[in-house]
Protein backbone atom coordinates (compact mmCIF):
# COMPACT_ATOMS: atom_id res chain seq x y z
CA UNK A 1 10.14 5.71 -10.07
CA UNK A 2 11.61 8.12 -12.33
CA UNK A 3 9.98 11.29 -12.74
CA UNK A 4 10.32 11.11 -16.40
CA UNK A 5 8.66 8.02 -16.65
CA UNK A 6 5.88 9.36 -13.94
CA UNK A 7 2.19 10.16 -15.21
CA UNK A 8 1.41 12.00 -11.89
CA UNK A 9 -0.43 15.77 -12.75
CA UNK A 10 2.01 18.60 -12.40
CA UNK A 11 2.28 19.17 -8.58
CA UNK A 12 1.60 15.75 -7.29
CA UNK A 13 4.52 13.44 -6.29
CA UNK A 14 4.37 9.98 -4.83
CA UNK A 15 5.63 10.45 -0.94
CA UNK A 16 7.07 7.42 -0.89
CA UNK A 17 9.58 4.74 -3.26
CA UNK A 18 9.67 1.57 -4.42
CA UNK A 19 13.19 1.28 -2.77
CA UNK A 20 11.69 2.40 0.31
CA UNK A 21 9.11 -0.09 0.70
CA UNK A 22 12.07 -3.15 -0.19
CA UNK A 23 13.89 -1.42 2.71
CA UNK A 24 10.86 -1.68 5.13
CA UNK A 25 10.02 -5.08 4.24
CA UNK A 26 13.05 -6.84 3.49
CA UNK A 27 12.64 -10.58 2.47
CA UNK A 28 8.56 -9.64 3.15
CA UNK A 29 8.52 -8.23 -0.01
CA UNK A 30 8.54 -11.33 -1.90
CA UNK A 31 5.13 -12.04 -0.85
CA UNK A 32 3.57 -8.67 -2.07
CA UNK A 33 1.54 -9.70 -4.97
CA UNK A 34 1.72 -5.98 -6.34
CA UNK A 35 2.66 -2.90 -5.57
CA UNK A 36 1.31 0.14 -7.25
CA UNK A 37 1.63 3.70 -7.12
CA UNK A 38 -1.92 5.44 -8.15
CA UNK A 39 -1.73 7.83 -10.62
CA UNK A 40 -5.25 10.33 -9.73
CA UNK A 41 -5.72 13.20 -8.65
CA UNK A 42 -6.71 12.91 -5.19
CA UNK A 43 -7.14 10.77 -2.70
CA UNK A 44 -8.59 12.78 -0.15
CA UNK A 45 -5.96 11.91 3.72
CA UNK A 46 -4.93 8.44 2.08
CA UNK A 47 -1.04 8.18 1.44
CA UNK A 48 -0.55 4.18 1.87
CA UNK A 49 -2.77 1.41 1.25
CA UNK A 50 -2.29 -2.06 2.12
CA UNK A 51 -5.03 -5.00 1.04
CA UNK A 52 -5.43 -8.78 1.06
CA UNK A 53 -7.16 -10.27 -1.51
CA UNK A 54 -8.70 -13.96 -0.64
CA UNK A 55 -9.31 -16.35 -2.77
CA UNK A 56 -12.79 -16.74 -3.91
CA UNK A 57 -14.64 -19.24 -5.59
CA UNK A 58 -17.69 -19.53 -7.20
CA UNK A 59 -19.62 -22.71 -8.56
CA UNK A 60 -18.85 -21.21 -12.30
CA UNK A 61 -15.29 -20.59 -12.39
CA UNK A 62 -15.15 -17.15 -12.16
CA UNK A 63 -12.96 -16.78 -8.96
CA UNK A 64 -9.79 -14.68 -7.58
CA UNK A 65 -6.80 -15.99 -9.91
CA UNK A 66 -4.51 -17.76 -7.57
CA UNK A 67 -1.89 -15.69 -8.75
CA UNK A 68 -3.70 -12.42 -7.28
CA UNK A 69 -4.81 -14.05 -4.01
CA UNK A 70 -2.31 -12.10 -1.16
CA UNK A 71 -1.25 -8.71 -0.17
CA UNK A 72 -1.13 -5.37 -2.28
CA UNK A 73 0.37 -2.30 -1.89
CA UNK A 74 -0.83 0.99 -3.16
CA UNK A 75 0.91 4.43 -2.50
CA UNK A 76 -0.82 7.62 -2.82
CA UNK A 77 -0.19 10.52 -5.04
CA UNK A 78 0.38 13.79 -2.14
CA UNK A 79 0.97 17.72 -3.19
CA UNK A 80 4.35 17.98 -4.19
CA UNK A 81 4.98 20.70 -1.89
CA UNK A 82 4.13 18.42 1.27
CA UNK A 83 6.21 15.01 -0.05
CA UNK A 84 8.88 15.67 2.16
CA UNK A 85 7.07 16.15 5.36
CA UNK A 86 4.70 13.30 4.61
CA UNK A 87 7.53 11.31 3.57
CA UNK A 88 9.11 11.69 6.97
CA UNK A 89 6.45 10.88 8.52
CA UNK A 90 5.53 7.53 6.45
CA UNK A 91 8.85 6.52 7.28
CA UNK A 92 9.18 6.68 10.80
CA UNK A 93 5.58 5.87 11.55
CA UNK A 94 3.72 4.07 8.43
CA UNK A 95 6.16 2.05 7.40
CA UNK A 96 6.91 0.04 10.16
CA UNK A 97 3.48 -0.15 10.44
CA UNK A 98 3.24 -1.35 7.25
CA UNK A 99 5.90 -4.46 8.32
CA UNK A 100 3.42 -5.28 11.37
CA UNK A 101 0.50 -5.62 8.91
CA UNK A 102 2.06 -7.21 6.47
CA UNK A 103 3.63 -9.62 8.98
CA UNK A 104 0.60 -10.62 10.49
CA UNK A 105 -1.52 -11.21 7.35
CA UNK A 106 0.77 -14.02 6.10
CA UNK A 107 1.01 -15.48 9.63
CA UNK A 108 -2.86 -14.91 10.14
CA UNK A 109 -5.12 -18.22 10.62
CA UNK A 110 -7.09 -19.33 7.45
CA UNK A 111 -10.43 -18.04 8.73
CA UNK A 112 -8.93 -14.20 8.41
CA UNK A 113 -7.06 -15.44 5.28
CA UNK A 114 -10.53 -16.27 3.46
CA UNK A 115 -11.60 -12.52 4.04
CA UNK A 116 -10.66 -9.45 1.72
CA UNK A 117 -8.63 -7.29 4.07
CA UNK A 118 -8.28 -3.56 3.76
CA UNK A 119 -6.10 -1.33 5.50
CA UNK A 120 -5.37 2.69 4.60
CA UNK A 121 -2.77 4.89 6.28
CA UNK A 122 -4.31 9.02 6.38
CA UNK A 123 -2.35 11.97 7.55
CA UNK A 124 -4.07 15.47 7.99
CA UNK A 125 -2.38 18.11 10.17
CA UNK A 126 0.92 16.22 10.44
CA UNK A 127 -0.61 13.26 12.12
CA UNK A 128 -0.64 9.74 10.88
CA UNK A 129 -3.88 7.56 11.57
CA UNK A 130 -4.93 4.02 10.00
CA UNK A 131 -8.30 2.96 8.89
């Protein structure tokens, strides 16, 4: 994303790209439902997010829009001073990561398919943990 169309606050700067995620997920990435990249302040160790939504349905109509039911992508707004550290690190580690996860939730059995499904890639002291 270009930083003049960016509405980060001054000294934050997303650690990853769109570009880059395309790269990691190749023809994957036509089943992302979204991908976003957050705009606050912080998010405390969280650089990546990944999430399936299922579909739910309720007796009175008011359930997940098929068109939202899948996998989303969110990255994380980092101190601009750190983006190119954690962006090494998100590469060689998180994204192929990412590709695993993503992999398995569209080849996952129904019964984890009917289940919202979160998952959140941290780093604090140079070290790259999921939750």
């Amino acid at each position: 994303m270009s930083a003049r169309n960016r509405k980060l606050p001054r000294g934050r700067a997303w650690p990853l790209t769109a570009t880059d995620i395309n790269e990691c997920l190749g023809a994957r990435m036509t089943d992302v439902k979204d991908l976003s990249f957050l705009t606050g302040t912080d998010s405390g160790t969280i650089v990546l997010g990944a999430a399936w939504t299922a579909p739910h349905h309720t007796n009175h109509g008011r359930g997940t829009h098929p068109d939202y039911v899948g996998i989303h992508i969110d990255v994380h707004p980092v101190d601009a001073t750190e983006r190119a550290a954690i962006r090494t690190v998100l590469r060689e580690q998180g994204l192929p990561q990412l590709h695993t996860w993503v992999t398995r939730a569209l080849a996952a059995d129904e019964t984890w398919q009917l289940t919202d499904h979160q998952r959140y890639w941290h780093l604090t002291d140079g070290r790259l943990t999921t939750s």
